[in-house]
N, C-alpha and C. Protein backbone atom coordinates (compact mmCIF):
# COMPACT_ATOMS: atom_id res chain seq x y z
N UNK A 1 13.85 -47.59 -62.64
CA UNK A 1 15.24 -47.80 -62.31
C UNK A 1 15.64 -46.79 -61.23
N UNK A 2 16.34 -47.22 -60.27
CA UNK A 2 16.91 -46.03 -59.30
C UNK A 2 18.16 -45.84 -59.57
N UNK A 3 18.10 -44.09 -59.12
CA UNK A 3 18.97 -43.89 -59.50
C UNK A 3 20.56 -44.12 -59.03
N UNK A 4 20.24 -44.82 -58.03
CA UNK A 4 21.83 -45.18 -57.39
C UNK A 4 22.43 -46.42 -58.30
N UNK A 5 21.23 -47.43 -58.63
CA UNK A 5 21.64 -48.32 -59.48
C UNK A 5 22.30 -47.79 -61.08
N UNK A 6 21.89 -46.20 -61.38
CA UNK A 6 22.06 -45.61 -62.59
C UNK A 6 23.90 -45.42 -62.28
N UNK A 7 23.63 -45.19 -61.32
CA UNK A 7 25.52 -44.01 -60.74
C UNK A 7 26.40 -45.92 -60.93
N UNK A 8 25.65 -46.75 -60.48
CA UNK A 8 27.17 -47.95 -60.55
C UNK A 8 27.20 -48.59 -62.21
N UNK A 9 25.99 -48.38 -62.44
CA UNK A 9 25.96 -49.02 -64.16
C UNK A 9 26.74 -48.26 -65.26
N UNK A 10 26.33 -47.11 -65.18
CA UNK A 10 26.78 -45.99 -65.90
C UNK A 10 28.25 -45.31 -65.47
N UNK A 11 28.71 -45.36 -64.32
CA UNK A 11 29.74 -44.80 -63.79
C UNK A 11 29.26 -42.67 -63.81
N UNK A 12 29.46 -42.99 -62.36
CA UNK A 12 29.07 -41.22 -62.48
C UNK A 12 30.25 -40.23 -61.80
N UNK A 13 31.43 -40.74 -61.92
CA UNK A 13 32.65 -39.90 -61.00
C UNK A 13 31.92 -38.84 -61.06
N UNK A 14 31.58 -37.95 -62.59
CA UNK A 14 31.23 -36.11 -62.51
C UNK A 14 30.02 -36.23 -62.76
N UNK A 15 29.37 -37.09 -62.18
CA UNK A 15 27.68 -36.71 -62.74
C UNK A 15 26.94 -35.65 -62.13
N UNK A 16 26.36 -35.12 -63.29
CA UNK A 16 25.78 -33.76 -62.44
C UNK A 16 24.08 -33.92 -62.65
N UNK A 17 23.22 -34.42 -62.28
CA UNK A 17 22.03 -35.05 -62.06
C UNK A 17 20.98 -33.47 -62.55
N UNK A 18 20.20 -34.03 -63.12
CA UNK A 18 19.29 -33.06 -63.39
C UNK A 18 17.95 -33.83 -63.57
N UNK A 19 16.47 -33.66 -63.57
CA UNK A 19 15.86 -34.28 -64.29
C UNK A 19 14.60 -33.06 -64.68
N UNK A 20 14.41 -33.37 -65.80
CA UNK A 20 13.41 -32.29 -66.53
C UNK A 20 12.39 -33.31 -67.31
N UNK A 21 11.54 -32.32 -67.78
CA UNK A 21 10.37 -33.00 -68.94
C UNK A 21 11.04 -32.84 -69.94
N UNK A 22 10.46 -33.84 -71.01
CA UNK A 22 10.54 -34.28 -72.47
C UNK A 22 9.10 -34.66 -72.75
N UNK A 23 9.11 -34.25 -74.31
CA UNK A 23 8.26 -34.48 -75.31
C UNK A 23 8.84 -35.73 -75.79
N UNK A 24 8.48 -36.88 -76.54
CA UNK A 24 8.78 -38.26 -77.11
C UNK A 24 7.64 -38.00 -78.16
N UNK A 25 8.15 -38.68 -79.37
CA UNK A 25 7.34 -39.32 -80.52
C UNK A 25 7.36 -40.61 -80.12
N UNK A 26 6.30 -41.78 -80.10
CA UNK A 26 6.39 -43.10 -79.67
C UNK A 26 5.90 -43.56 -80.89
N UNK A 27 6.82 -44.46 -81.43
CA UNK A 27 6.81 -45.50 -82.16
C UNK A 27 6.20 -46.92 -82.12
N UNK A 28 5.07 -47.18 -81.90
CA UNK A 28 4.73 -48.00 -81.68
C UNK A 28 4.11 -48.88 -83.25
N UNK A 29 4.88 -50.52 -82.69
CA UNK A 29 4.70 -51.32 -83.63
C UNK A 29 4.25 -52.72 -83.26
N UNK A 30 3.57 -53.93 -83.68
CA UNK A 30 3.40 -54.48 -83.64
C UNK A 30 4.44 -55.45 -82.55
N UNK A 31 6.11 -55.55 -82.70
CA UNK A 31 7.05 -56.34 -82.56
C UNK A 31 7.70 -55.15 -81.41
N UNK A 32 7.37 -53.93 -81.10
CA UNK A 32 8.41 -52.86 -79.90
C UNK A 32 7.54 -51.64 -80.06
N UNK A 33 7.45 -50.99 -79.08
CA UNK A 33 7.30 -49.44 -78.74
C UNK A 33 8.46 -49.05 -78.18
N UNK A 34 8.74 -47.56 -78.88
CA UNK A 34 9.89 -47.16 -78.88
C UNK A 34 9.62 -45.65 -78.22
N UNK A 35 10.64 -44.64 -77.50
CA UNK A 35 10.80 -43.81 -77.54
C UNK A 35 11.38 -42.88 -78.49
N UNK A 36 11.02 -41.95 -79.53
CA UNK A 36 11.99 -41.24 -80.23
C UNK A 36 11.87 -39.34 -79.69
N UNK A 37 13.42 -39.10 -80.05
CA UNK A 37 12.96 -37.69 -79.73
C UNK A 37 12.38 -37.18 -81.08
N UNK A 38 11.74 -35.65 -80.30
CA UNK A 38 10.70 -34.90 -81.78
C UNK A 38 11.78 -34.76 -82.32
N UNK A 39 12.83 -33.82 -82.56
CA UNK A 39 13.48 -33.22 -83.36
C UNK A 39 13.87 -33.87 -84.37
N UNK A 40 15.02 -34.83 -83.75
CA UNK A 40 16.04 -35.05 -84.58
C UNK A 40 15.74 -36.83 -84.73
N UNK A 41 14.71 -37.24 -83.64
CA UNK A 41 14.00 -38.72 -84.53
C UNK A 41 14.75 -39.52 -83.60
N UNK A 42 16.10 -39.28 -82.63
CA UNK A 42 17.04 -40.06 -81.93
C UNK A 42 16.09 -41.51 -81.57
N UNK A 43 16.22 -42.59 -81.38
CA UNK A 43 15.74 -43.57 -80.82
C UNK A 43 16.54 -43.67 -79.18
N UNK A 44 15.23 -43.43 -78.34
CA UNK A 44 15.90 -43.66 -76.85
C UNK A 44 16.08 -45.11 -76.64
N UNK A 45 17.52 -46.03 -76.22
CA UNK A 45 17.41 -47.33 -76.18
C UNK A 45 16.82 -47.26 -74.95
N UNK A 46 16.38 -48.94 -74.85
CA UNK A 46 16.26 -49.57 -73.75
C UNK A 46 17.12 -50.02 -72.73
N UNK A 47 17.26 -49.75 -71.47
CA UNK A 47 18.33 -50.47 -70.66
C UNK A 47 19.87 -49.84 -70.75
N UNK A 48 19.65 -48.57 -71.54
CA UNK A 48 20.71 -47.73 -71.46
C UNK A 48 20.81 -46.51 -72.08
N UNK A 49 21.83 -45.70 -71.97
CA UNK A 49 21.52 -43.51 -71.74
C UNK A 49 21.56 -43.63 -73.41
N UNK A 50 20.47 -42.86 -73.85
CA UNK A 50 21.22 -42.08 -75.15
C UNK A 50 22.26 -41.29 -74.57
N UNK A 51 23.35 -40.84 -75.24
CA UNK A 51 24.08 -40.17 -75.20
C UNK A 51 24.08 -39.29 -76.79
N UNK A 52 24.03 -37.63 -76.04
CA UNK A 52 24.18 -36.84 -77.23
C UNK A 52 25.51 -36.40 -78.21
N UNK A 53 24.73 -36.41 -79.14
CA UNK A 53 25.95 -36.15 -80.44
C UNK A 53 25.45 -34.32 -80.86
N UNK A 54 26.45 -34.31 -81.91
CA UNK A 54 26.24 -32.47 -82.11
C UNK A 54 26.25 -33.08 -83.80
N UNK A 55 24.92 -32.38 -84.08
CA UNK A 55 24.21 -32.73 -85.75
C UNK A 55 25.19 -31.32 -86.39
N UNK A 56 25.46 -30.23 -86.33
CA UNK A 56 26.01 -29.04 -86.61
C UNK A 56 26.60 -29.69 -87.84
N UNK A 57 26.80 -29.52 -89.01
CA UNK A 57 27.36 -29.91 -89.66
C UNK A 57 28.69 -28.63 -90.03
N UNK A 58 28.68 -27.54 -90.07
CA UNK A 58 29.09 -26.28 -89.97
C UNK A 58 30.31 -26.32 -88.83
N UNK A 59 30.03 -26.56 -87.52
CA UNK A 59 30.58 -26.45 -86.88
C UNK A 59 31.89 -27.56 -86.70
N UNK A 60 33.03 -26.70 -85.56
CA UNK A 60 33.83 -28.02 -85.86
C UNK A 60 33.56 -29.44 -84.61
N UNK A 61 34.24 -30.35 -84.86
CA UNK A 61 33.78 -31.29 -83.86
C UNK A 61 33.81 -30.83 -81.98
N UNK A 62 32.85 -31.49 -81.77
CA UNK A 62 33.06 -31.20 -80.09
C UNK A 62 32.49 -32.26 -79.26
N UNK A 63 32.37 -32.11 -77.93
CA UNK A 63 31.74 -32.90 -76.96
C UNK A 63 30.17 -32.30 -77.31
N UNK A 64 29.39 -32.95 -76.93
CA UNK A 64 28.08 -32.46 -76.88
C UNK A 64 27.30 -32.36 -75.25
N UNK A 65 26.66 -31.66 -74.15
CA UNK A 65 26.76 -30.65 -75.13
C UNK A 65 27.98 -29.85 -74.98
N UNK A 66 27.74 -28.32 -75.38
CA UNK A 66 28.83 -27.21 -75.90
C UNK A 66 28.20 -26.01 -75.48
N UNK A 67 29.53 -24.70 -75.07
CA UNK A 67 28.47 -24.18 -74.40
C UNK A 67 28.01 -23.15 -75.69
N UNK A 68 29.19 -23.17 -76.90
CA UNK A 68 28.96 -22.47 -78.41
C UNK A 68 27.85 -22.78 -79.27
N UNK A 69 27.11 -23.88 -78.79
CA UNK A 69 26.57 -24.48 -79.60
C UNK A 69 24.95 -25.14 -78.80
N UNK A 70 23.86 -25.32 -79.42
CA UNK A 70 22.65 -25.56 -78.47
C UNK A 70 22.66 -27.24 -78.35
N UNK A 71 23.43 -28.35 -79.12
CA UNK A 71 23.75 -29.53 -79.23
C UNK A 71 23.02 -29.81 -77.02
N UNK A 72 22.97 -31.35 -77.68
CA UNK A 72 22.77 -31.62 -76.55
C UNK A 72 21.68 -32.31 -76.16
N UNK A 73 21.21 -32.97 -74.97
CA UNK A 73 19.77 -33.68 -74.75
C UNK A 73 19.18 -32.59 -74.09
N UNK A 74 18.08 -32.10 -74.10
CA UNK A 74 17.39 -31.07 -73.80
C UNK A 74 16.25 -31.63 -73.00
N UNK A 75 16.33 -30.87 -71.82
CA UNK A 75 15.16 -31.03 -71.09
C UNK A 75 14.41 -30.19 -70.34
N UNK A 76 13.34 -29.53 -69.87
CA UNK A 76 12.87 -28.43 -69.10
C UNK A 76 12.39 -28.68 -68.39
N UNK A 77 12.14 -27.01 -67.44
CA UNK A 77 12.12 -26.83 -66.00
C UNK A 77 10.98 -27.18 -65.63
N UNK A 78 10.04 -27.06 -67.11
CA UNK A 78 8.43 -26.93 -66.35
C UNK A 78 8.22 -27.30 -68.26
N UNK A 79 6.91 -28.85 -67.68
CA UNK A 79 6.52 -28.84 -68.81
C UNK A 79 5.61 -28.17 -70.12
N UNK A 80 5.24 -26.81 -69.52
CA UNK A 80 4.75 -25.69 -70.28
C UNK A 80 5.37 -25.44 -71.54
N UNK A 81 6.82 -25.39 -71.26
CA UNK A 81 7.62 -25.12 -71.81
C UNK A 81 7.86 -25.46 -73.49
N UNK A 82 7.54 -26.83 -73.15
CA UNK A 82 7.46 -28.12 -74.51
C UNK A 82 5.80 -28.04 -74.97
N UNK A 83 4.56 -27.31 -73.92
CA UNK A 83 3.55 -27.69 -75.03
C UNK A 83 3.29 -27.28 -76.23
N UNK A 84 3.93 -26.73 -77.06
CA UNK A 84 3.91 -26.41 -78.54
C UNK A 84 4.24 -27.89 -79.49
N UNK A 85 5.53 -28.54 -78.82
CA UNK A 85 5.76 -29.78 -79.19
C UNK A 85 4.60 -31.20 -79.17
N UNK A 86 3.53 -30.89 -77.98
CA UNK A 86 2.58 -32.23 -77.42
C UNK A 86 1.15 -31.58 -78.67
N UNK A 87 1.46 -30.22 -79.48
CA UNK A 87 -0.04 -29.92 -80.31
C UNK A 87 0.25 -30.11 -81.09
N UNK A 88 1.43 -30.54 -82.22
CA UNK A 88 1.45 -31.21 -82.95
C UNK A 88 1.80 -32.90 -83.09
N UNK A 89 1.03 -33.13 -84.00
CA UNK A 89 1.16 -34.68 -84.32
C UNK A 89 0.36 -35.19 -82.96
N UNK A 90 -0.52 -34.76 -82.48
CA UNK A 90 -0.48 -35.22 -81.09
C UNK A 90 -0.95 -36.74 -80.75
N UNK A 91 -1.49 -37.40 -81.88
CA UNK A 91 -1.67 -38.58 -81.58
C UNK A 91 -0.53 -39.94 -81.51
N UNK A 92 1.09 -39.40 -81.88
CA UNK A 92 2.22 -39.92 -81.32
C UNK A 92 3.45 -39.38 -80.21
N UNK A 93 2.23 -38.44 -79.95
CA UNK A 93 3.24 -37.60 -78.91
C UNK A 93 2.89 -38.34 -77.00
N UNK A 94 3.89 -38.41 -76.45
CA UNK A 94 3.72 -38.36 -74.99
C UNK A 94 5.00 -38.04 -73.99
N UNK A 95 4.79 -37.48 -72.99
CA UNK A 95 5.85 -36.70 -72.61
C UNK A 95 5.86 -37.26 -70.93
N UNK A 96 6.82 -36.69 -70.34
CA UNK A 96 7.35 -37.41 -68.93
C UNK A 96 8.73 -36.72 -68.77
N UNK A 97 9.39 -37.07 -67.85
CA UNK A 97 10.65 -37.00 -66.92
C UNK A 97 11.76 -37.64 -67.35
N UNK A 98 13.08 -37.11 -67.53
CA UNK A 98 13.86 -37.75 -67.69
C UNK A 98 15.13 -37.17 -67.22
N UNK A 99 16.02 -37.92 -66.63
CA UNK A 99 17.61 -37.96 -65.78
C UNK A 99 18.55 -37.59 -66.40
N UNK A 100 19.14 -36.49 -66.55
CA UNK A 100 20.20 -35.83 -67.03
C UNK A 100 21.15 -36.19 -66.51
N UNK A 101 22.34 -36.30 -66.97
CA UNK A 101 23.61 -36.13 -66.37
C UNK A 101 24.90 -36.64 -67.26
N UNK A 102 26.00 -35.98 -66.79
CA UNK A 102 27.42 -36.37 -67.25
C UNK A 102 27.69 -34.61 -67.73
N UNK A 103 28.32 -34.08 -68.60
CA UNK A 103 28.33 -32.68 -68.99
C UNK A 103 27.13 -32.15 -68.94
N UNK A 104 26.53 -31.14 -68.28
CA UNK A 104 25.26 -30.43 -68.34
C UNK A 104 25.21 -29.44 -68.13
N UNK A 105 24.58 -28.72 -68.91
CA UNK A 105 24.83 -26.81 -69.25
C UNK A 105 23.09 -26.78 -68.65
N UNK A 106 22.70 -25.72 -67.49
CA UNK A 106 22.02 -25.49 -67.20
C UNK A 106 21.50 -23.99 -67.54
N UNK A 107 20.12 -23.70 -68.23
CA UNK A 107 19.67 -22.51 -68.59
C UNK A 107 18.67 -22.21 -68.17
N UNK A 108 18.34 -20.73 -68.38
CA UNK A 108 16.98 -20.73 -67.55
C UNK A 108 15.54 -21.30 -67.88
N UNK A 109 15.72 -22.25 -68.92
CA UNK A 109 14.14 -22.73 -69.21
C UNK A 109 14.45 -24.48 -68.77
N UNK A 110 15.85 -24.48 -68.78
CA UNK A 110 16.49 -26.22 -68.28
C UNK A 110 17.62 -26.36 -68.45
N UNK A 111 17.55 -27.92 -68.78
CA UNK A 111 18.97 -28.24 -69.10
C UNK A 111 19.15 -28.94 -70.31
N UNK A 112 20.96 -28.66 -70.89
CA UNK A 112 21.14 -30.05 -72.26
C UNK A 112 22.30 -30.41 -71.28
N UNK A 113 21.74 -32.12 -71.65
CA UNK A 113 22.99 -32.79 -70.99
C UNK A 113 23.61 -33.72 -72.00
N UNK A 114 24.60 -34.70 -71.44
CA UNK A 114 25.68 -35.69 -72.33
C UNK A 114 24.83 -37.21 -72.57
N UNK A 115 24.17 -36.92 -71.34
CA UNK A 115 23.82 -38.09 -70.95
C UNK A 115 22.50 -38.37 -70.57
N UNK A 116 21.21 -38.62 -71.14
CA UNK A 116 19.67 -39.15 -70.68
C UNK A 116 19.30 -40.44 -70.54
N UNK A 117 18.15 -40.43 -69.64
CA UNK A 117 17.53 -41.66 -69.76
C UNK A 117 15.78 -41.44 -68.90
N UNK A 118 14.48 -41.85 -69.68
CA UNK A 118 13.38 -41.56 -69.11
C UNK A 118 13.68 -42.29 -68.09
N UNK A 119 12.55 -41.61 -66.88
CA UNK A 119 12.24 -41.92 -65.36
C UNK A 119 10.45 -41.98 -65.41
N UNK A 120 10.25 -41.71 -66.18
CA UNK A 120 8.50 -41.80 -66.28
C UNK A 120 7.83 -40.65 -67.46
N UNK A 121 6.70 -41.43 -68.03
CA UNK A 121 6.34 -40.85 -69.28
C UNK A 121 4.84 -41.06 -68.67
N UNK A 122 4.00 -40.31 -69.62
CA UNK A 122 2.88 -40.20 -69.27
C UNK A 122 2.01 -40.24 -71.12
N UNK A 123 1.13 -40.83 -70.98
CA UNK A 123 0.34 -41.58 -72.40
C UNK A 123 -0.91 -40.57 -72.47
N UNK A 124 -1.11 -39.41 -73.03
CA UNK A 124 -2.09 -39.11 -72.52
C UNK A 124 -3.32 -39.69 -73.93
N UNK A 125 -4.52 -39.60 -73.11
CA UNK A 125 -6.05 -40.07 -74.58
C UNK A 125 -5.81 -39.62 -75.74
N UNK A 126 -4.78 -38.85 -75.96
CA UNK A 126 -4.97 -38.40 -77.62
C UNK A 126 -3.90 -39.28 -78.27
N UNK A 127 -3.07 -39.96 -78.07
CA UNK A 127 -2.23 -41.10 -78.49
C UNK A 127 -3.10 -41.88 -79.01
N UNK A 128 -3.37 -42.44 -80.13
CA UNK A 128 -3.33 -43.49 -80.83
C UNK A 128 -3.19 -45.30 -80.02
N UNK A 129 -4.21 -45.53 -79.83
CA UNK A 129 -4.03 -47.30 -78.89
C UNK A 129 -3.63 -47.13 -77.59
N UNK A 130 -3.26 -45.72 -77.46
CA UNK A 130 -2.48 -45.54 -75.24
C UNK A 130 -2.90 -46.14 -74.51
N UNK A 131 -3.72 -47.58 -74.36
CA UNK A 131 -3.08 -48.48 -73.64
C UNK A 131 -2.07 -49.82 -73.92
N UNK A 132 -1.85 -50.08 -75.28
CA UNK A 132 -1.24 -50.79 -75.82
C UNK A 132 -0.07 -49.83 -75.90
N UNK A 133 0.00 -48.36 -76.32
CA UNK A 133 1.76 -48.32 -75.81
C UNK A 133 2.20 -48.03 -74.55
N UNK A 134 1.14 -47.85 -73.97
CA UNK A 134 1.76 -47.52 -72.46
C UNK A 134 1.97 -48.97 -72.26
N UNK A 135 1.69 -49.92 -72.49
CA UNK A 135 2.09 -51.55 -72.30
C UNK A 135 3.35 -51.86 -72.66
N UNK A 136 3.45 -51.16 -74.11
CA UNK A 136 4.66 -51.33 -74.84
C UNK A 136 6.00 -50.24 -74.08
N UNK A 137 5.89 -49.14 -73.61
CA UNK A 137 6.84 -48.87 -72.89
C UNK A 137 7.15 -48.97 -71.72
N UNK A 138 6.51 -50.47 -70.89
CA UNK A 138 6.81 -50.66 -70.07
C UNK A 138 8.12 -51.46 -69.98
N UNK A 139 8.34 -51.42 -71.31
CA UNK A 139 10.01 -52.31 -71.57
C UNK A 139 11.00 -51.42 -70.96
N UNK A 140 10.84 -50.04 -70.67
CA UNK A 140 11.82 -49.29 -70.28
C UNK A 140 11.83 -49.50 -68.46
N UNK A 141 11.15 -50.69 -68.41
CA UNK A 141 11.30 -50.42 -66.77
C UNK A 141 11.37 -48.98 -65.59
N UNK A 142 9.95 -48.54 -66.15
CA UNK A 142 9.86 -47.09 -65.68
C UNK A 142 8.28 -46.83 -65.38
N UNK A 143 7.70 -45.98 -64.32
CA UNK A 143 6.68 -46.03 -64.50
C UNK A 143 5.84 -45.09 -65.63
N UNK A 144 4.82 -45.77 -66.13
CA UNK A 144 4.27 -45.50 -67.28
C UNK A 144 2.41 -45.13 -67.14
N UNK A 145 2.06 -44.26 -67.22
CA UNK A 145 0.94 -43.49 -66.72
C UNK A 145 -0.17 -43.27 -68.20
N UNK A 146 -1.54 -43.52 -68.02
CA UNK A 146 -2.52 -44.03 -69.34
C UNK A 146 -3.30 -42.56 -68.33
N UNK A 147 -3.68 -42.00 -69.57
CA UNK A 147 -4.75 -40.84 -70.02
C UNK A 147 -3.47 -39.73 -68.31
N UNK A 148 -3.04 -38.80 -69.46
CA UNK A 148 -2.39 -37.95 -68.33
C UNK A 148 -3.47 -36.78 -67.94
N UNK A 149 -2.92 -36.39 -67.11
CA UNK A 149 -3.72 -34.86 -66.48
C UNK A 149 -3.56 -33.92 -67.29
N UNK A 150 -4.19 -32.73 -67.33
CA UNK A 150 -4.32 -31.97 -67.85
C UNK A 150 -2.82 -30.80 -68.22
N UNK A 151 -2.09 -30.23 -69.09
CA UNK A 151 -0.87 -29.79 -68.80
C UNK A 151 -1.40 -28.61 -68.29
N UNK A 152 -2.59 -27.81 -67.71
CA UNK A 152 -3.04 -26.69 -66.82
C UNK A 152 -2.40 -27.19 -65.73
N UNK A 153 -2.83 -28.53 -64.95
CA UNK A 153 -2.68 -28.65 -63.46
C UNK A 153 -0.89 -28.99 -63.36
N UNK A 154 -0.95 -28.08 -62.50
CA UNK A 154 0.70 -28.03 -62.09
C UNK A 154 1.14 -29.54 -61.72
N UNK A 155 2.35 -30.23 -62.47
CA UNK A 155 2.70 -31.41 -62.11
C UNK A 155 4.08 -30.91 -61.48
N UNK A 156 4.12 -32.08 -60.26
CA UNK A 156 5.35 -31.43 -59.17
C UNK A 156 5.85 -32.72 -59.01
N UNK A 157 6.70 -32.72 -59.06
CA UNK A 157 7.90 -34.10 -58.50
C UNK A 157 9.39 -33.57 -57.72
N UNK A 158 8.97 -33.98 -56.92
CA UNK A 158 10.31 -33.72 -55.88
C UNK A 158 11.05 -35.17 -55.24
């Protein structure tokens, strides 16, 4: 999806564009492959932004994210960052790029924003069937990449 087509679908008067890596748990089933995040299990739809909520139960209500609070879609600067997340479970794990924007608090390892949506994921050999879900997340209309590189070799996208 490009992203200019993202700014008229979505409406972006204050969009503040970011894009970082993510870790995904992929759900893959017979009938859909799905994106979920690790943490909190979110299901990324198809054909439109998750938008973040604040789980805090403690806290009082807010926009997400907050700058009191770590709420938010989380994404980083450099996918190093997340490999603790790709060594466990690793045979439903696969990770890629994804488009921040709408409220976004920028830190020094990335960003949490209001608003996500993947731009490209990568399947690497330790997934479970990775060519049948890299098939299966081609529903997200995004490009989708079978046996990734190594997370040593520096991946650069500009």
């Amino acid at each position: 999806m490009r992203i200019g087509r993202l700014l008229r679908a979505w409406g972006a008067e204050e969009l503040q564009l970011a894009v970082g890596w993510k870790i995904w748990r992929v759900e893959h089933g017979l009938e859909r492959t799905r994106l979920r995040s690790v943490l909190y299990g979110d299901l990324w739809p198809v054909g439109e932004p998750l938008e973040a909520t604040c789980r805090r139960l403690l806290r009082s209500e807010h926009e997400a994210p907050c700058h009191g609070c770590e709420c938010g879609i989380h994404a980083g600067r450099e996918l190093s960052a997340w490999e603790h997340y790709l060594s466990v479970d690793a045979e439903t794990r696969v990770f890629g790029r994804a488009l921040l924007w709408g409220a976004t608090i920028e830190g020094s390892a990335g960003w949490r924003a209001a608003c996500a949506a993947p731009v490209e994921v990568f399947v690497p050999a330790t997934v479970r069937s990775a060519a049948e879900v890299a098939e299966g997340l081609a529903a997200y209309c995004i490009p989708v990449h079978v046996g990734a590189p190594a997370l040593e070799e520096e991946l650069v996208w500009s």
